[in-house]
PDB file of N, CA and C in Angstrom:
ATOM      1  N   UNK A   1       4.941  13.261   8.367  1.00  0.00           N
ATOM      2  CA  UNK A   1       5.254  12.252   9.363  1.00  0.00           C
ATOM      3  C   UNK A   1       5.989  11.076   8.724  1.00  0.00           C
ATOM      4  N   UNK A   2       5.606  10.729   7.528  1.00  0.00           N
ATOM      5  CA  UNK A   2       6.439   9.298   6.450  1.00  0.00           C
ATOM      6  C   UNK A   2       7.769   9.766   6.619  1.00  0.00           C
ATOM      7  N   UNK A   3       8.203  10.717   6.163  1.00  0.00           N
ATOM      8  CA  UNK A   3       9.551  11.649   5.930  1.00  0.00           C
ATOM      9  C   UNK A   3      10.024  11.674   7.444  1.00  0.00           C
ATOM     10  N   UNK A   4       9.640  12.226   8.613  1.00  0.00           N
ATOM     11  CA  UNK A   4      10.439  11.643   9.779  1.00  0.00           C
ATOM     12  C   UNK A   4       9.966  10.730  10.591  1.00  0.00           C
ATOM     13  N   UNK A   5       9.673   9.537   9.712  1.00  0.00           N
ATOM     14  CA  UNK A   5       9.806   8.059  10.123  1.00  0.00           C
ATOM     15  C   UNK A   5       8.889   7.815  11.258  1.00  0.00           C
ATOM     16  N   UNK A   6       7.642   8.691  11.560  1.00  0.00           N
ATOM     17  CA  UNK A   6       6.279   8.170  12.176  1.00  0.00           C
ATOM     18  C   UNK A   6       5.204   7.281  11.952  1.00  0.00           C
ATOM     19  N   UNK A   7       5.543   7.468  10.479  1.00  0.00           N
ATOM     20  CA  UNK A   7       4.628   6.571  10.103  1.00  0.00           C
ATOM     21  C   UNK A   7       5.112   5.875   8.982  1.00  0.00           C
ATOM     22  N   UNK A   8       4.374   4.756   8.381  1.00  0.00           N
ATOM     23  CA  UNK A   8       4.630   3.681   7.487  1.00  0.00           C
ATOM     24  C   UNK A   8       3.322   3.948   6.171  1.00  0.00           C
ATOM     25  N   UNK A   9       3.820   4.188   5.620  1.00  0.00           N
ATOM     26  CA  UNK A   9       3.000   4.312   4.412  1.00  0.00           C
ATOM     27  C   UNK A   9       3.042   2.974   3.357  1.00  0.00           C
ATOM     28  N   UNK A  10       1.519   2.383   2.990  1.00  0.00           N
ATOM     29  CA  UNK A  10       1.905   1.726   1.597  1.00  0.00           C
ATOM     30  C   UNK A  10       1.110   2.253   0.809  1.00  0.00           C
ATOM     31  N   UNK A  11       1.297   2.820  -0.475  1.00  0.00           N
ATOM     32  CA  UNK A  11       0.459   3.457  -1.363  1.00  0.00           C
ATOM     33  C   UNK A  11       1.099   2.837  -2.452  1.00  0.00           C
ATOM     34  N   UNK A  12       0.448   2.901  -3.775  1.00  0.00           N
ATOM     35  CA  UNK A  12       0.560   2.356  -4.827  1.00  0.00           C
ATOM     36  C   UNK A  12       1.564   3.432  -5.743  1.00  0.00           C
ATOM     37  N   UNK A  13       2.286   2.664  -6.528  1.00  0.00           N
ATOM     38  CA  UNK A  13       3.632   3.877  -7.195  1.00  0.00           C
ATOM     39  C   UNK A  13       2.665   4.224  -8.190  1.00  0.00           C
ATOM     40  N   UNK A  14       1.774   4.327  -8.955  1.00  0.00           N
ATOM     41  CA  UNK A  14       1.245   5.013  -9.895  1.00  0.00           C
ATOM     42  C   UNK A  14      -0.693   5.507  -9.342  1.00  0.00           C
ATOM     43  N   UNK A  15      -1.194   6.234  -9.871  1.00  0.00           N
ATOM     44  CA  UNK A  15      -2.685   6.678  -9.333  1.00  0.00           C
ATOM     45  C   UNK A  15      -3.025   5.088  -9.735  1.00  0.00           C
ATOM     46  N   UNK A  16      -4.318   4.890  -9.059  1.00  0.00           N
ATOM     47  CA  UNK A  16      -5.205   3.710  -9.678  1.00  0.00           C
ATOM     48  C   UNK A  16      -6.283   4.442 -10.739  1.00  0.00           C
ATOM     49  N   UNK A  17      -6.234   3.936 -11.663  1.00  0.00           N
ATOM     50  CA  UNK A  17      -7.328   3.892 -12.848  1.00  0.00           C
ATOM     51  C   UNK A  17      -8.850   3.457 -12.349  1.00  0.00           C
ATOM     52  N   UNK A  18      -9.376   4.142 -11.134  1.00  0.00           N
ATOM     53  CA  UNK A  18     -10.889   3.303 -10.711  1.00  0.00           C
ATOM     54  C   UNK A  18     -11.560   4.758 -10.192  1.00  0.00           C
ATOM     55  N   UNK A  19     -12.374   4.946  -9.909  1.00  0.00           N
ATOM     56  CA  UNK A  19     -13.530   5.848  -9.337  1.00  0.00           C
ATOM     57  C   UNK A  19     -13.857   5.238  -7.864  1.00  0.00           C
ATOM     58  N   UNK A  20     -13.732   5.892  -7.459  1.00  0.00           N
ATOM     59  CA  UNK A  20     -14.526   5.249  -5.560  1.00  0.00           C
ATOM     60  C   UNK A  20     -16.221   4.185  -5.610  1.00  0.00           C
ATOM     61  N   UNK A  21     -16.775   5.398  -6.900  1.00  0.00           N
ATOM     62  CA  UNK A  21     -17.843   4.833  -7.102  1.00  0.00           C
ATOM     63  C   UNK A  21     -18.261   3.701  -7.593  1.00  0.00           C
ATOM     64  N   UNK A  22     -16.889   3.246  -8.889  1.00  0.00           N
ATOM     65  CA  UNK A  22     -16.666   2.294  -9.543  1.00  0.00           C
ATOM     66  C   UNK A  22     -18.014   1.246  -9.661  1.00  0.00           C
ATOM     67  N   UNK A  23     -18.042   0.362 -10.624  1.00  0.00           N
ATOM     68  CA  UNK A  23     -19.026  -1.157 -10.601  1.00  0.00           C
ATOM     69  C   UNK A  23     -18.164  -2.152 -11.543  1.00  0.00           C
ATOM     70  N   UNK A  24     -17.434  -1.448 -12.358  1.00  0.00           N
ATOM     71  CA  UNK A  24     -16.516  -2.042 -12.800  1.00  0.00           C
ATOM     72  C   UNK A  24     -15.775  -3.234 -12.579  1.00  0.00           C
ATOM     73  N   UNK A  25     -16.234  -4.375 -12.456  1.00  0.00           N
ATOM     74  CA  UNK A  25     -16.094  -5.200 -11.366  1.00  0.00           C
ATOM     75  C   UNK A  25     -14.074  -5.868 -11.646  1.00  0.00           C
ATOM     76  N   UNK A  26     -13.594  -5.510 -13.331  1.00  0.00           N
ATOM     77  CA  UNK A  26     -12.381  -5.892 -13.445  1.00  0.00           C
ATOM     78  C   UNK A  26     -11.766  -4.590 -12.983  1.00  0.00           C
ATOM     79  N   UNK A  27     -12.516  -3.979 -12.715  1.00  0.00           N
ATOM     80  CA  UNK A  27     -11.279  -2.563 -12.051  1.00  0.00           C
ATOM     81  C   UNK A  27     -11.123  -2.658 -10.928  1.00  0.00           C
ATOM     82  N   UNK A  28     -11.839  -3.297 -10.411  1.00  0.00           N
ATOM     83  CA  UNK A  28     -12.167  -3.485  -8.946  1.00  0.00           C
ATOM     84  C   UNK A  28     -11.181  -4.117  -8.215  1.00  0.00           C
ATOM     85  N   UNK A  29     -11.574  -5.818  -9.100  1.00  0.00           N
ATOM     86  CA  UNK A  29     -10.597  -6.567  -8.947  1.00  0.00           C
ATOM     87  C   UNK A  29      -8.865  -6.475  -9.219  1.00  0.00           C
ATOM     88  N   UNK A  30      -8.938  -5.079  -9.750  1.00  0.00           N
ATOM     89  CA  UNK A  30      -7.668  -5.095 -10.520  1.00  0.00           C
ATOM     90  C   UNK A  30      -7.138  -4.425  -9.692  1.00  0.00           C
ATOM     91  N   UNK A  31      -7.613  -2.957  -8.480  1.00  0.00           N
ATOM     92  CA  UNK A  31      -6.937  -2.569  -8.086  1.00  0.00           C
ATOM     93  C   UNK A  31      -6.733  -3.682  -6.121  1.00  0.00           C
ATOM     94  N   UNK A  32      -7.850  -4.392  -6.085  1.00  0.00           N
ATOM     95  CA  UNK A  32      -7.069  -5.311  -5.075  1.00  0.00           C
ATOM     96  C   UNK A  32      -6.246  -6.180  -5.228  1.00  0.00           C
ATOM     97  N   UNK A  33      -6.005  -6.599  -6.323  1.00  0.00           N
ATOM     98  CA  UNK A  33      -4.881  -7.275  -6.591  1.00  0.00           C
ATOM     99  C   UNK A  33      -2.800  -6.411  -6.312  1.00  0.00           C
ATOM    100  N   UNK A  34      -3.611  -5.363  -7.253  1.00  0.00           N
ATOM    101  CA  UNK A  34      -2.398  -4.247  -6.935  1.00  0.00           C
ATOM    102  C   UNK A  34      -2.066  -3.757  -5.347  1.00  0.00           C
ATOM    103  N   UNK A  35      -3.168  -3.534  -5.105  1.00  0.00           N
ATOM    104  CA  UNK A  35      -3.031  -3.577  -3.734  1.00  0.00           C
ATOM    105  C   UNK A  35      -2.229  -4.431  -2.506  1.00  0.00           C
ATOM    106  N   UNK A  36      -3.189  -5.454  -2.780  1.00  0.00           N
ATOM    107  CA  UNK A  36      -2.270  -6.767  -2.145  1.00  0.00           C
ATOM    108  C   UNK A  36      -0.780  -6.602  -2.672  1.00  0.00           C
ATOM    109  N   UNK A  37      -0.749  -6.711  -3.995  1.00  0.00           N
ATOM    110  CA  UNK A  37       1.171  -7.110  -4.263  1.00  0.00           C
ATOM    111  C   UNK A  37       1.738  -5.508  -3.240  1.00  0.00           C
ATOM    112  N   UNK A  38       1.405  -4.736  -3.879  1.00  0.00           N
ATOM    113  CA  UNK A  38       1.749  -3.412  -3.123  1.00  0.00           C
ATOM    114  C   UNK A  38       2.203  -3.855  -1.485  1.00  0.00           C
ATOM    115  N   UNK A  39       1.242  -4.665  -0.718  1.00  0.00           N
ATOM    116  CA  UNK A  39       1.204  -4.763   0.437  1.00  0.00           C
ATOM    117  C   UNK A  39       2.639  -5.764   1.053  1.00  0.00           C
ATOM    118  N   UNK A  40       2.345  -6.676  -0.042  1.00  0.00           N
ATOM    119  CA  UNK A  40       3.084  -7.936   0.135  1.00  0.00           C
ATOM    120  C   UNK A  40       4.774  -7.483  -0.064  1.00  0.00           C
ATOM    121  N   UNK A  41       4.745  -6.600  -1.357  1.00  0.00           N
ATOM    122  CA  UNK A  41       5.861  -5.656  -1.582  1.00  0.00           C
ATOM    123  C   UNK A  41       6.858  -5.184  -0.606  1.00  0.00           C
ATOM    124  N   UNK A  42       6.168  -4.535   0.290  1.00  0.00           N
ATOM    125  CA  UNK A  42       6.093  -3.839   1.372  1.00  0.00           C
ATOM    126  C   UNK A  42       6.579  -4.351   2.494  1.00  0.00           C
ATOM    127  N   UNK A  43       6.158  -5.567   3.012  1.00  0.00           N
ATOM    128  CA  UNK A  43       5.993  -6.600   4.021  1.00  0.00           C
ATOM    129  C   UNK A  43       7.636  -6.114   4.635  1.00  0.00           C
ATOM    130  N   UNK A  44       8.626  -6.448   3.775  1.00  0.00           N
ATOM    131  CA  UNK A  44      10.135  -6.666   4.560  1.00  0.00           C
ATOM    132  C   UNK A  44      10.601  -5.099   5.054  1.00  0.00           C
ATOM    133  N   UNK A  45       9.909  -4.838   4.391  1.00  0.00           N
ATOM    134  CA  UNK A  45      10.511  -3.227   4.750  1.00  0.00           C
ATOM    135  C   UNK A  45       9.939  -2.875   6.098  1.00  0.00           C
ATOM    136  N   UNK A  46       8.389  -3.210   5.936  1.00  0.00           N
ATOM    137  CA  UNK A  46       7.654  -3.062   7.193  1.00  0.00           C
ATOM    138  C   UNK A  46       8.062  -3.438   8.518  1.00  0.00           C
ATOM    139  N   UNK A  47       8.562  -4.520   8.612  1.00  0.00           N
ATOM    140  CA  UNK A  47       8.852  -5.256   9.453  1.00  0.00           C
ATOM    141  C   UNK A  47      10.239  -4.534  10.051  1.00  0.00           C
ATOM    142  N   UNK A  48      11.120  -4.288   9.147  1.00  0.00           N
ATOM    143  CA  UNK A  48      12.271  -3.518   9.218  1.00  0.00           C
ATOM    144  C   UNK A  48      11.833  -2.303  10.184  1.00  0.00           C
ATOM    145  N   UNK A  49      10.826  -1.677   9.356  1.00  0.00           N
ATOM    146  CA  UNK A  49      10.583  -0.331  10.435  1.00  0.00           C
ATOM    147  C   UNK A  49      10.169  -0.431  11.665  1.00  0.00           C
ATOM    148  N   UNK A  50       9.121  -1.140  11.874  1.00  0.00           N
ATOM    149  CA  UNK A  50       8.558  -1.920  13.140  1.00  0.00           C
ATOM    150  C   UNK A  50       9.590  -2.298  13.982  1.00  0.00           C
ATOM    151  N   UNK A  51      10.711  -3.064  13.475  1.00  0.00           N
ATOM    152  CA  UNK A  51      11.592  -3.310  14.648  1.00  0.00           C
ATOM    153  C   UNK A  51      12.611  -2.026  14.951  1.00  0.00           C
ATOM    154  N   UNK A  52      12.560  -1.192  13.996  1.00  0.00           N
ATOM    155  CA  UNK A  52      12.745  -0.307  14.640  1.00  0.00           C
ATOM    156  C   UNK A  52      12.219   0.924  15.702  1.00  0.00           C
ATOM    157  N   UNK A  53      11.090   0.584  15.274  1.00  0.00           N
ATOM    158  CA  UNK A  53      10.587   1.517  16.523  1.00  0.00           C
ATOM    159  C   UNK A  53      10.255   0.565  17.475  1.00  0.00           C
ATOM    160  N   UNK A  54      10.544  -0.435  18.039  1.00  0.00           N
ATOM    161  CA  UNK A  54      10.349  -0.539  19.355  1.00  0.00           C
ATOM    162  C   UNK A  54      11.525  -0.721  19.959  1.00  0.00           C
ATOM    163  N   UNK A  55      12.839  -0.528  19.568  1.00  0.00           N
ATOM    164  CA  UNK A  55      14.169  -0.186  20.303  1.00  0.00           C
ATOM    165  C   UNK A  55      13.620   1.344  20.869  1.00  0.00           C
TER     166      UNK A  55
END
């Protein structure tokens, strides 16, 4: 669906280094940080797509 433009994906360009289970509390923090920039990254493009789908 990413590939014919249904959906909007943000995923991170490399795996994250954490376990689901994690306690790790700097891994933790490390992958919301990545996250966020990831997100923030993202933002103009998003917006881009968004206005395109509501033409």
């Amino acid at each position: 669906m990413e590939e014919q433009g249904k959906v909007f994906v943000i995923r991170p360009d490399t795996p994250l280094d954490i376990g689901r289970m994690s306690h790790d509390v700097k891994k933790i923090e490390g992958a919301y940080e990545r996250g966020r920039a990831d997100g923030l990254a993202s933002l103009q493009r998003m917006l881009k797509w968004l206005e395109s789908e509501e033409g």
